[in-house]
PDB file of N, CA and C in Angstrom:
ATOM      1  N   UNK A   1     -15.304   4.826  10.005  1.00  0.00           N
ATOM      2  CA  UNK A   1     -14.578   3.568   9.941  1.00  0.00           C
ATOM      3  C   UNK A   1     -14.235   3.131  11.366  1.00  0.00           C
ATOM      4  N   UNK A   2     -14.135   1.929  11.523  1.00  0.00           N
ATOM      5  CA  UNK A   2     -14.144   1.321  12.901  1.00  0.00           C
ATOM      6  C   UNK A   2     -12.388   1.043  13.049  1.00  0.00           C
ATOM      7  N   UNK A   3     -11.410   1.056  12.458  1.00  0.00           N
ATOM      8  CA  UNK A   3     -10.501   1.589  12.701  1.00  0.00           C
ATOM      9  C   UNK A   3      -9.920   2.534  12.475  1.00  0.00           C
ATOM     10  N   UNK A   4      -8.970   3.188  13.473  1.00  0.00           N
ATOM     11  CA  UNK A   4      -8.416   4.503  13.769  1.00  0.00           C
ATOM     12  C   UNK A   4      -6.901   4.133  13.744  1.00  0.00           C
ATOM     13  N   UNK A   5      -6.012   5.013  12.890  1.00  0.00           N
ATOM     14  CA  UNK A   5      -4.900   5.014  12.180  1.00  0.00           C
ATOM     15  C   UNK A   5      -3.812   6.333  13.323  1.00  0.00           C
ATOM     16  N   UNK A   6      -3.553   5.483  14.273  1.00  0.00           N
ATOM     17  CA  UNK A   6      -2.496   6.395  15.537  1.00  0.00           C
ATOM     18  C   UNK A   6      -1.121   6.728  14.743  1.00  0.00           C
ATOM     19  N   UNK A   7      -1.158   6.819  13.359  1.00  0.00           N
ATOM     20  CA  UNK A   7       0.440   7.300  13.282  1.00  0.00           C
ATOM     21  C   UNK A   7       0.826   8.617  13.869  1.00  0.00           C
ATOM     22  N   UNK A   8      -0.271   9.813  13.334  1.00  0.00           N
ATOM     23  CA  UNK A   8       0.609  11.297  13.809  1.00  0.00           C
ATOM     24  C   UNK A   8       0.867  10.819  15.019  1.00  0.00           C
ATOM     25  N   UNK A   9       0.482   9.809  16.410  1.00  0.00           N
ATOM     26  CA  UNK A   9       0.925   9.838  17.318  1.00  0.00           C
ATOM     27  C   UNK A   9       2.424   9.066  17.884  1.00  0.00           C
ATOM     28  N   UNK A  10       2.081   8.309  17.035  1.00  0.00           N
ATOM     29  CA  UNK A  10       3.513   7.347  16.460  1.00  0.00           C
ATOM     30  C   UNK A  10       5.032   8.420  16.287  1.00  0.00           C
ATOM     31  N   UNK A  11       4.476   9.339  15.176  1.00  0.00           N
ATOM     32  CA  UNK A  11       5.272  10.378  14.623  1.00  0.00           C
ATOM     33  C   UNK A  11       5.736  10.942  15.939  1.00  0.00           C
ATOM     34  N   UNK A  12       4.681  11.902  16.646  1.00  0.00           N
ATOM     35  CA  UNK A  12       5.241  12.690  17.359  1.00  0.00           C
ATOM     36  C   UNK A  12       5.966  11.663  18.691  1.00  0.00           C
ATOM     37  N   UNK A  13       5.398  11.424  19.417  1.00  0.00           N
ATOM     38  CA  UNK A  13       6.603  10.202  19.808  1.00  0.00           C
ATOM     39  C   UNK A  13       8.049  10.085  19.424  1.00  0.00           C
ATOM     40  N   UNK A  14       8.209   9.834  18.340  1.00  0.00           N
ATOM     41  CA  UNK A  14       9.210   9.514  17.833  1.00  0.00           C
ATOM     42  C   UNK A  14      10.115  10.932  17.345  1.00  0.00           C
ATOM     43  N   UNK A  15       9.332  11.930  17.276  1.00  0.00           N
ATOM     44  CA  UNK A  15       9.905  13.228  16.794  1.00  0.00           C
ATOM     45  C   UNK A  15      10.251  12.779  15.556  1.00  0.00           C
ATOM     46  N   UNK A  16       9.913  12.944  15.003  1.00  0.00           N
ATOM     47  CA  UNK A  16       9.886  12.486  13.114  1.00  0.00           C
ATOM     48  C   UNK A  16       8.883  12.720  12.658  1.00  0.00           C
ATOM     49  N   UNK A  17       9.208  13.332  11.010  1.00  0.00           N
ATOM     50  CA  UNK A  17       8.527  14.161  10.246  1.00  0.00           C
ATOM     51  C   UNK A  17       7.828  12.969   9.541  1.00  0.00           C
ATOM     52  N   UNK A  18       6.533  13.097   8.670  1.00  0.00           N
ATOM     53  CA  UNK A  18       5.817  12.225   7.862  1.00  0.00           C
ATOM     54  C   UNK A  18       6.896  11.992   6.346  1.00  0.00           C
ATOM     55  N   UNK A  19       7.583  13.476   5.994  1.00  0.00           N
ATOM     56  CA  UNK A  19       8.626  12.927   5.093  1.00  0.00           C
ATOM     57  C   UNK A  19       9.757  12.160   5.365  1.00  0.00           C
ATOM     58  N   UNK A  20      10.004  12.325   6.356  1.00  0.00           N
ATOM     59  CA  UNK A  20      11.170  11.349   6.577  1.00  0.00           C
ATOM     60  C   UNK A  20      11.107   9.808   6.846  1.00  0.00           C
ATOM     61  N   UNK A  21       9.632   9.359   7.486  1.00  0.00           N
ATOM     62  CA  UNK A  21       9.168   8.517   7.280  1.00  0.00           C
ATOM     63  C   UNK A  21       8.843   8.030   6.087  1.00  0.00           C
ATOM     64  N   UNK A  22       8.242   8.455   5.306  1.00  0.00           N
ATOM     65  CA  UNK A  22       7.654   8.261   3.931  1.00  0.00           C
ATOM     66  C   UNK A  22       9.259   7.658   3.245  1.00  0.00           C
ATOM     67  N   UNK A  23      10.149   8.418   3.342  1.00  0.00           N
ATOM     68  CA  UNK A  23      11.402   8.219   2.844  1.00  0.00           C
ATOM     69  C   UNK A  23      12.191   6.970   3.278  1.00  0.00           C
ATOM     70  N   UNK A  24      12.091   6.583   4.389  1.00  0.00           N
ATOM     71  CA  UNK A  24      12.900   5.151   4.878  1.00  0.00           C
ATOM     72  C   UNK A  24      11.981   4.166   4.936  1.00  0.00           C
ATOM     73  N   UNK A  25      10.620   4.179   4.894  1.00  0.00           N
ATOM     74  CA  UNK A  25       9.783   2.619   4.500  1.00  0.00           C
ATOM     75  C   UNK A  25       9.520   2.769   2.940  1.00  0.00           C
ATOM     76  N   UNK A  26       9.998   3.656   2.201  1.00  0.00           N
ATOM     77  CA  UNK A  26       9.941   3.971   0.172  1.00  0.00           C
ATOM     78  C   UNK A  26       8.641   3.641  -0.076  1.00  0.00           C
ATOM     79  N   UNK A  27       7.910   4.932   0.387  1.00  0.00           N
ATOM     80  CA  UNK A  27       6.258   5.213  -0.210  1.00  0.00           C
ATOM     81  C   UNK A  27       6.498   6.806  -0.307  1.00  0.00           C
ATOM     82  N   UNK A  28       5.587   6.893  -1.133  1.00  0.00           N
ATOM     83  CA  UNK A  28       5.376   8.839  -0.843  1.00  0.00           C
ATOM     84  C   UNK A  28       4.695   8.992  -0.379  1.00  0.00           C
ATOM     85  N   UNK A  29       5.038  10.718   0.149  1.00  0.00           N
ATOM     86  CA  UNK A  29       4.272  11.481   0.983  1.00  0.00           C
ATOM     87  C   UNK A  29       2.730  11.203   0.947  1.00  0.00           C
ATOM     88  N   UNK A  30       2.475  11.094  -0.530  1.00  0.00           N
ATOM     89  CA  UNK A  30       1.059  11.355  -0.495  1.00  0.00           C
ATOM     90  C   UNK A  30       0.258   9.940  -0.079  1.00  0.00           C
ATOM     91  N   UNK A  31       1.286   9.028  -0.017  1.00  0.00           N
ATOM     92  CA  UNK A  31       0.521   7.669   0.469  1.00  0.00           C
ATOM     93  C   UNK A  31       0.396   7.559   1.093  1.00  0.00           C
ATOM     94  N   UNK A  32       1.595   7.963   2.328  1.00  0.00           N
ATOM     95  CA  UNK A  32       1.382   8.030   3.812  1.00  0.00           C
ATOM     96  C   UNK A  32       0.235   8.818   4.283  1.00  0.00           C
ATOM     97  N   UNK A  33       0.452  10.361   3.824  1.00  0.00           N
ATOM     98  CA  UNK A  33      -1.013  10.870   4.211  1.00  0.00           C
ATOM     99  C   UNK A  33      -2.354  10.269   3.971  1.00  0.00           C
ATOM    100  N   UNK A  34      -2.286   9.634   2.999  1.00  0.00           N
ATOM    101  CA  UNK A  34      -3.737   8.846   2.770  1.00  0.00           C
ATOM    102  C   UNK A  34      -3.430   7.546   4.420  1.00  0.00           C
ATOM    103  N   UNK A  35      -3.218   7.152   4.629  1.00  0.00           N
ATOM    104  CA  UNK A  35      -2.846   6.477   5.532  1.00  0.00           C
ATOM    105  C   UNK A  35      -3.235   7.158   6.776  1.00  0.00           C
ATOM    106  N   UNK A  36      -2.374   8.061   6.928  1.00  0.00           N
ATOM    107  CA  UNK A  36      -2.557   8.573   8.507  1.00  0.00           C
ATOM    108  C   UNK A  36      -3.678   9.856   8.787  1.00  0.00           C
ATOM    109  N   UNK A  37      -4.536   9.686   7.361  1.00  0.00           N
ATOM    110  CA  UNK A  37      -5.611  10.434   7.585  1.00  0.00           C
ATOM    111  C   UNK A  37      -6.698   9.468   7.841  1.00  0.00           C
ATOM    112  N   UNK A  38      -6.617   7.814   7.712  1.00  0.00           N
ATOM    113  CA  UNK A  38      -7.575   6.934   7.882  1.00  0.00           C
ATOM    114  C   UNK A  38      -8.435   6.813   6.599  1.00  0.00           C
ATOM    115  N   UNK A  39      -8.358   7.366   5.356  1.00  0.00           N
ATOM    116  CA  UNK A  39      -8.849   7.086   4.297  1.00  0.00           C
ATOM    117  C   UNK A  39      -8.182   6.335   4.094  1.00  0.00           C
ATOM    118  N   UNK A  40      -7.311   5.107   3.593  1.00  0.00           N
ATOM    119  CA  UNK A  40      -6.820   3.849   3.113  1.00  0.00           C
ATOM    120  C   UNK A  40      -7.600   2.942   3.202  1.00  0.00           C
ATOM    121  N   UNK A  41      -8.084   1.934   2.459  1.00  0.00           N
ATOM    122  CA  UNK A  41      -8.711   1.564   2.377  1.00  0.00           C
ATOM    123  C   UNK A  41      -8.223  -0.249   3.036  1.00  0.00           C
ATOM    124  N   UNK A  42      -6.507  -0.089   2.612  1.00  0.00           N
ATOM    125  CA  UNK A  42      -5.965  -1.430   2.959  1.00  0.00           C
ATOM    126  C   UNK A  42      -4.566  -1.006   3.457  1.00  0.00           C
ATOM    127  N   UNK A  43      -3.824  -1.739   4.148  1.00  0.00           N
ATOM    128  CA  UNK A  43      -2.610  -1.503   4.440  1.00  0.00           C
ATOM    129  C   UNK A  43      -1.861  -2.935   4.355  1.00  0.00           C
ATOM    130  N   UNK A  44      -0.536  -2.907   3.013  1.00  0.00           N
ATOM    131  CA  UNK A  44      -0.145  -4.223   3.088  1.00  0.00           C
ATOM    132  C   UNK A  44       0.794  -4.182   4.497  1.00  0.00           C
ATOM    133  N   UNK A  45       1.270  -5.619   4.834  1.00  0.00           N
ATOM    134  CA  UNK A  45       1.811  -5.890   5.816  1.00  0.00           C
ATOM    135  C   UNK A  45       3.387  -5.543   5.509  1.00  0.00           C
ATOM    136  N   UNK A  46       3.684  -5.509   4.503  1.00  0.00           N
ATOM    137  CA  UNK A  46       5.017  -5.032   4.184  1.00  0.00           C
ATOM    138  C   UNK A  46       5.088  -4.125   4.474  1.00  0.00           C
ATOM    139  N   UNK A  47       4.193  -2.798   4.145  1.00  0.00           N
ATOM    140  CA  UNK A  47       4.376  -1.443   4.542  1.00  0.00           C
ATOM    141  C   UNK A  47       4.535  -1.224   6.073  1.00  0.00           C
ATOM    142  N   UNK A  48       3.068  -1.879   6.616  1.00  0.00           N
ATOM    143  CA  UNK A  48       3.232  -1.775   8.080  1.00  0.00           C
ATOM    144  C   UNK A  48       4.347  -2.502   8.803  1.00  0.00           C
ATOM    145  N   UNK A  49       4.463  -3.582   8.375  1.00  0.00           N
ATOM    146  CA  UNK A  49       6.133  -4.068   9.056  1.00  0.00           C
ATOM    147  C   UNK A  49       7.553  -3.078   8.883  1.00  0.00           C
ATOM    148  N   UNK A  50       7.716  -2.082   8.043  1.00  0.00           N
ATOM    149  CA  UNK A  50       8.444  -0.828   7.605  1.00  0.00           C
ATOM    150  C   UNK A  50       8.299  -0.260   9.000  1.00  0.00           C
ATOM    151  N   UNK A  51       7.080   0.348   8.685  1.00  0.00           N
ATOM    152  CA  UNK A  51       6.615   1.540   9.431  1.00  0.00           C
ATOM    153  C   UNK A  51       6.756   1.341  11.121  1.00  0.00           C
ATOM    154  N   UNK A  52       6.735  -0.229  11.310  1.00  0.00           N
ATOM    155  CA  UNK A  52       6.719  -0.624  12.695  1.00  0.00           C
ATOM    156  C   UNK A  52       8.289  -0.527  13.291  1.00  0.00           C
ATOM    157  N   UNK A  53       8.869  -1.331  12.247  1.00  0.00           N
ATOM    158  CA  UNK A  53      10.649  -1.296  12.069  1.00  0.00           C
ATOM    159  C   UNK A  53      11.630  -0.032  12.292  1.00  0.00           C
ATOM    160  N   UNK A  54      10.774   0.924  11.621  1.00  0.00           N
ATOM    161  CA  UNK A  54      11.363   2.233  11.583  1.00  0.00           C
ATOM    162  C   UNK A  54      10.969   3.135  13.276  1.00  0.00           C
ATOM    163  N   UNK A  55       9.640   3.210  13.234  1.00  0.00           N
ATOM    164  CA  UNK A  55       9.469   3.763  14.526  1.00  0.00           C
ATOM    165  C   UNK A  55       9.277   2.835  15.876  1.00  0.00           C
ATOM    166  N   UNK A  56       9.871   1.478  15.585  1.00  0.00           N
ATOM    167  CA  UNK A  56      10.163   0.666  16.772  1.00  0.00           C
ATOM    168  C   UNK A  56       9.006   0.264  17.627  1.00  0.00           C
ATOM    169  N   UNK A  57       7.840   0.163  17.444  1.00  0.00           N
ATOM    170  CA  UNK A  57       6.949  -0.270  17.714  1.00  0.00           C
ATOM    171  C   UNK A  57       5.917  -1.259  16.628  1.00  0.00           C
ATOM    172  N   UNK A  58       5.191  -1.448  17.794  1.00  0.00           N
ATOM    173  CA  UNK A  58       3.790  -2.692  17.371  1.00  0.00           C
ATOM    174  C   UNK A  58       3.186  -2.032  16.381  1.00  0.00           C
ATOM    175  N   UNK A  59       2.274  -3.116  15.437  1.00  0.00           N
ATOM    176  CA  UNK A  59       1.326  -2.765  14.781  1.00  0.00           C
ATOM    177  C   UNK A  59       0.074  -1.901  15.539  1.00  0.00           C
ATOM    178  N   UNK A  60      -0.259  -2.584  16.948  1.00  0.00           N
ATOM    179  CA  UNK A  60      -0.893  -2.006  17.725  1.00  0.00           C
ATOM    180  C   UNK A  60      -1.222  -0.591  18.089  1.00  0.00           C
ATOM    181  N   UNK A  61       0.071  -0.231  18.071  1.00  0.00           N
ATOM    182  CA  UNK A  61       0.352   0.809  18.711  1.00  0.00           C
ATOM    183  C   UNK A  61      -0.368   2.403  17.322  1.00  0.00           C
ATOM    184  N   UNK A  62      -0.296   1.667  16.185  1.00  0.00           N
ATOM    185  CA  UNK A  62      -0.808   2.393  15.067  1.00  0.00           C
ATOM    186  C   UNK A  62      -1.632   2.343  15.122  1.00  0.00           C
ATOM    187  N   UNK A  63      -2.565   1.033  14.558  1.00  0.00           N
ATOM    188  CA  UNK A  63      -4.083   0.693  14.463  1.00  0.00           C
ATOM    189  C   UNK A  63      -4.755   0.702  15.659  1.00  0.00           C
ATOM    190  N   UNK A  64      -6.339   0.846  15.723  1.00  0.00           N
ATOM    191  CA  UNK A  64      -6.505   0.794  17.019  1.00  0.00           C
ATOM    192  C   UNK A  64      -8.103   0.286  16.926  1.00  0.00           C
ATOM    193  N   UNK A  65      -8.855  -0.669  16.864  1.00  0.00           N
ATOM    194  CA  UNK A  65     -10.085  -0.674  16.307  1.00  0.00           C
ATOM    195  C   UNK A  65     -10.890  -0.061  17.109  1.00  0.00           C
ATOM    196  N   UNK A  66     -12.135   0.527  17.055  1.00  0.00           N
ATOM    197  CA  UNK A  66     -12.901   1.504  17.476  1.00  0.00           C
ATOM    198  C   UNK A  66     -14.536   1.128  17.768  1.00  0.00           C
ATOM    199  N   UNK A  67     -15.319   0.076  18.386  1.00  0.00           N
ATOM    200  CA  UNK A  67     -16.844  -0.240  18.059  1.00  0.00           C
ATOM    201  C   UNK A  67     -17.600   1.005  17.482  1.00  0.00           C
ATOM    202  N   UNK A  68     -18.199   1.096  16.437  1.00  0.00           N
ATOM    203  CA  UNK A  68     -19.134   2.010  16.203  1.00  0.00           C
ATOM    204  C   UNK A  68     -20.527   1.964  16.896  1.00  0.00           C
TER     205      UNK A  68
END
């Protein structure tokens, strides 16, 4: 896939666990991991506006597109 999903780097940055995340944007664990393993297929903007909110950064800074 031609984009690449920077959360574990997001995470560690931030020193925060994937559950505790998962827990303050209200998805589960197992969604997030589908997520920050780059299998997702879509990401609504609600989630990612969470996820940006919570660990204080850009969408950017997650996604990252990649040329194949």
């Amino acid at each position: 896939m031609a984009i690449r999903v920077n959360l574990d780097v997001m995470l560690a940055k931030r020193k925060m666990k994937s559950k505790d995340l998962a827990e303050a944007i209200g998805i589960t664990t197992a969604n997030l991991s589908i997520l920050k393993s780059g299998k997702a297929k879509a990401v609504r903007f609600s989630t990612l506006e969470a996820i940006c909110k919570v660990l204080e950064c850009q969408p950017a800074d997650i996604l990252e597109y990649i040329e194949d």
